[in-house]
Protein backbone atom coordinates (compact mmCIF):
# COMPACT_ATOMS: atom_id res chain seq x y z
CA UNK A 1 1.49 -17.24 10.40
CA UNK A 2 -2.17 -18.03 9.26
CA UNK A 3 -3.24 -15.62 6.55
CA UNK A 4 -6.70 -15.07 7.48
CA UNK A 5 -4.87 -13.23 10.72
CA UNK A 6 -2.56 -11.61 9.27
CA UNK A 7 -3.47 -8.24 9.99
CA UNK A 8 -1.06 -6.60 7.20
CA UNK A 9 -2.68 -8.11 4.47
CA UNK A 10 -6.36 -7.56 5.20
CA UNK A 11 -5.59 -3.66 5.44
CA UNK A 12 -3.77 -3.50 2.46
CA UNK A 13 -6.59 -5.55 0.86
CA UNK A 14 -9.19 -2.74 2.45
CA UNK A 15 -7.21 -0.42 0.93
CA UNK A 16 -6.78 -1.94 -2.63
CA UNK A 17 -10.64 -2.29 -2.56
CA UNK A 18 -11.08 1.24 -0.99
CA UNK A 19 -8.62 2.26 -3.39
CA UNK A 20 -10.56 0.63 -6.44
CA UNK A 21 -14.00 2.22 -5.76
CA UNK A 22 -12.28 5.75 -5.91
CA UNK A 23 -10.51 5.01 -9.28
CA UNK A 24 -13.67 4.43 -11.02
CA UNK A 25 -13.48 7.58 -12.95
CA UNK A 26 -9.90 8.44 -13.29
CA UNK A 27 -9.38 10.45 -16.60
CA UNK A 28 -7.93 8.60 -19.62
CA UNK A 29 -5.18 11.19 -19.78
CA UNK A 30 -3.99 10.27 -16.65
CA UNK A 31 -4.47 6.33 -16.87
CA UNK A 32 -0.97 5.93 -16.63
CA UNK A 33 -0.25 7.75 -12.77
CA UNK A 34 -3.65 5.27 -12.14
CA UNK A 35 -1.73 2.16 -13.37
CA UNK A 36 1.13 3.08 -10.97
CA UNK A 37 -1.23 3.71 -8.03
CA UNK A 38 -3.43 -0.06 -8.40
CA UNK A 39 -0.33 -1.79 -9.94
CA UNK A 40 2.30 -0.73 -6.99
CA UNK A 41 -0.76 -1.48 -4.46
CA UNK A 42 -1.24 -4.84 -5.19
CA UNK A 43 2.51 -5.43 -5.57
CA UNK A 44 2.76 -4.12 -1.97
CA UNK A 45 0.40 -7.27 -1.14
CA UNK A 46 2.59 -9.33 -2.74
CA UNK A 47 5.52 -8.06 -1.08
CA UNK A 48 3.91 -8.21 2.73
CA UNK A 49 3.04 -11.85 1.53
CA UNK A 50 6.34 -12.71 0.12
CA UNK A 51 8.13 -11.35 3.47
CA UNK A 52 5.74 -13.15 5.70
CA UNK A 53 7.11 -16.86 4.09
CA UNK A 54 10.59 -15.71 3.82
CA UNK A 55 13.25 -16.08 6.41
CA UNK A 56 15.33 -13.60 8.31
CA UNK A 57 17.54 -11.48 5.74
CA UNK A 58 14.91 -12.24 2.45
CA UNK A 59 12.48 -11.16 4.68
CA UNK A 60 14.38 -7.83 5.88
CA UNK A 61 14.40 -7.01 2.22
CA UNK A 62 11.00 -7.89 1.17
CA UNK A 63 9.85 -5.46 4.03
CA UNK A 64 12.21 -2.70 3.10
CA UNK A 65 10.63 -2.84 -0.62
CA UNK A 66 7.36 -3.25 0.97
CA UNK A 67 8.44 0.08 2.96
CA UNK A 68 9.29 1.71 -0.34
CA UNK A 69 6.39 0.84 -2.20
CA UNK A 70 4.26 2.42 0.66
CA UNK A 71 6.05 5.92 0.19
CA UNK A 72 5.42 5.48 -3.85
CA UNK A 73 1.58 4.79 -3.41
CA UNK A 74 1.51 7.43 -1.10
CA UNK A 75 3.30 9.74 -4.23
CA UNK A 76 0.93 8.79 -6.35
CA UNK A 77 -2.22 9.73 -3.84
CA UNK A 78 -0.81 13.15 -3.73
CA UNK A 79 -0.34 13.94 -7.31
CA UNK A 80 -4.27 12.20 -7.93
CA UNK A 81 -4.75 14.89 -5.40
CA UNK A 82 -3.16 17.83 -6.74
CA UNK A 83 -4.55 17.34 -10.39
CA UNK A 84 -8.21 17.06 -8.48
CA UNK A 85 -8.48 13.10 -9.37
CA UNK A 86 -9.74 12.43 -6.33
CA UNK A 87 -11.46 14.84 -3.46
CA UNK A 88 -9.50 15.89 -0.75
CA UNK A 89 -11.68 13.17 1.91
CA UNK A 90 -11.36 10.34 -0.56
CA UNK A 91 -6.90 11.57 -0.33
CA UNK A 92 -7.30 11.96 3.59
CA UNK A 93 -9.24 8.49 3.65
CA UNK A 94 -6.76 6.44 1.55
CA UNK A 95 -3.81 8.23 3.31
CA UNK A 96 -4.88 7.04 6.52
CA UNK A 97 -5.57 3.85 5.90
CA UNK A 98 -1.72 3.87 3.84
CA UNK A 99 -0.39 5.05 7.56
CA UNK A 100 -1.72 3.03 9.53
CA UNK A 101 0.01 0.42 6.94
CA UNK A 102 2.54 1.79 7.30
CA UNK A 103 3.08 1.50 11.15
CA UNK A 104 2.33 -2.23 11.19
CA UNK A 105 5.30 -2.93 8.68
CA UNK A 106 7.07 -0.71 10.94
CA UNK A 107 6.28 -2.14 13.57
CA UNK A 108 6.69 -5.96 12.44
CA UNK A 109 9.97 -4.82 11.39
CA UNK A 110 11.26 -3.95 14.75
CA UNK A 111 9.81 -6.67 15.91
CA UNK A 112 12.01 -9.12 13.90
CA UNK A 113 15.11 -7.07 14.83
CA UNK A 114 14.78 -7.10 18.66
């Protein structure tokens, strides 16, 4: 699959740089729940990438993780959230854009099943 279509990996990249313009002021005390958020965001990247060279059950994997990390990012959006890190659009922006993610994996997961 040619990377410059893969579709996965430019919306998690959107979101990484999305991501990155709303973490410009994170507190210090929380730098930590930040770290988790950027740090599991680009591993999902390298995850989708890692699954899209890998065959059949390697592949099954990578996606589940990538699956996993998705929910964790999505964690970590709600408790930036909660403590008033980021507004409530910036949470409803980043969430969508972590759905519609989300569905594509999904969706590319079933894909390779059927």
């Amino acid at each position: 699959m040619n990377n410059e279509k893969f579709v996965i990996a430019r919306y998690i990249k959107d979101f990484i740089l999305k991501l990155d313009d709303y973490l410009l002021n994170y507190p210090k005390k929380y730098f930590e729940l930040r770290n988790k958020l950027v740090g599991d965001s680009y591993n999902l990247l390298e995850l989708v990438y890692e699954a899209n060279y890998s065959k059949d059950l390697e592949k099954k994997k990578l996606q589940v993780k990538a699956m996993m990390k998705i929910n964790l990012i999505d964690f970590y959006l709600e408790e930036s959230y909660k403590k008033q890190i980021i507004s409530e659009k910036q949470s409803i922006n980043l969430s969508t854009k972590l759905l519609n993610i989300n569905k594509m994996l999904y969706k590319w997961m079933c894909d390779e099943t059927s």
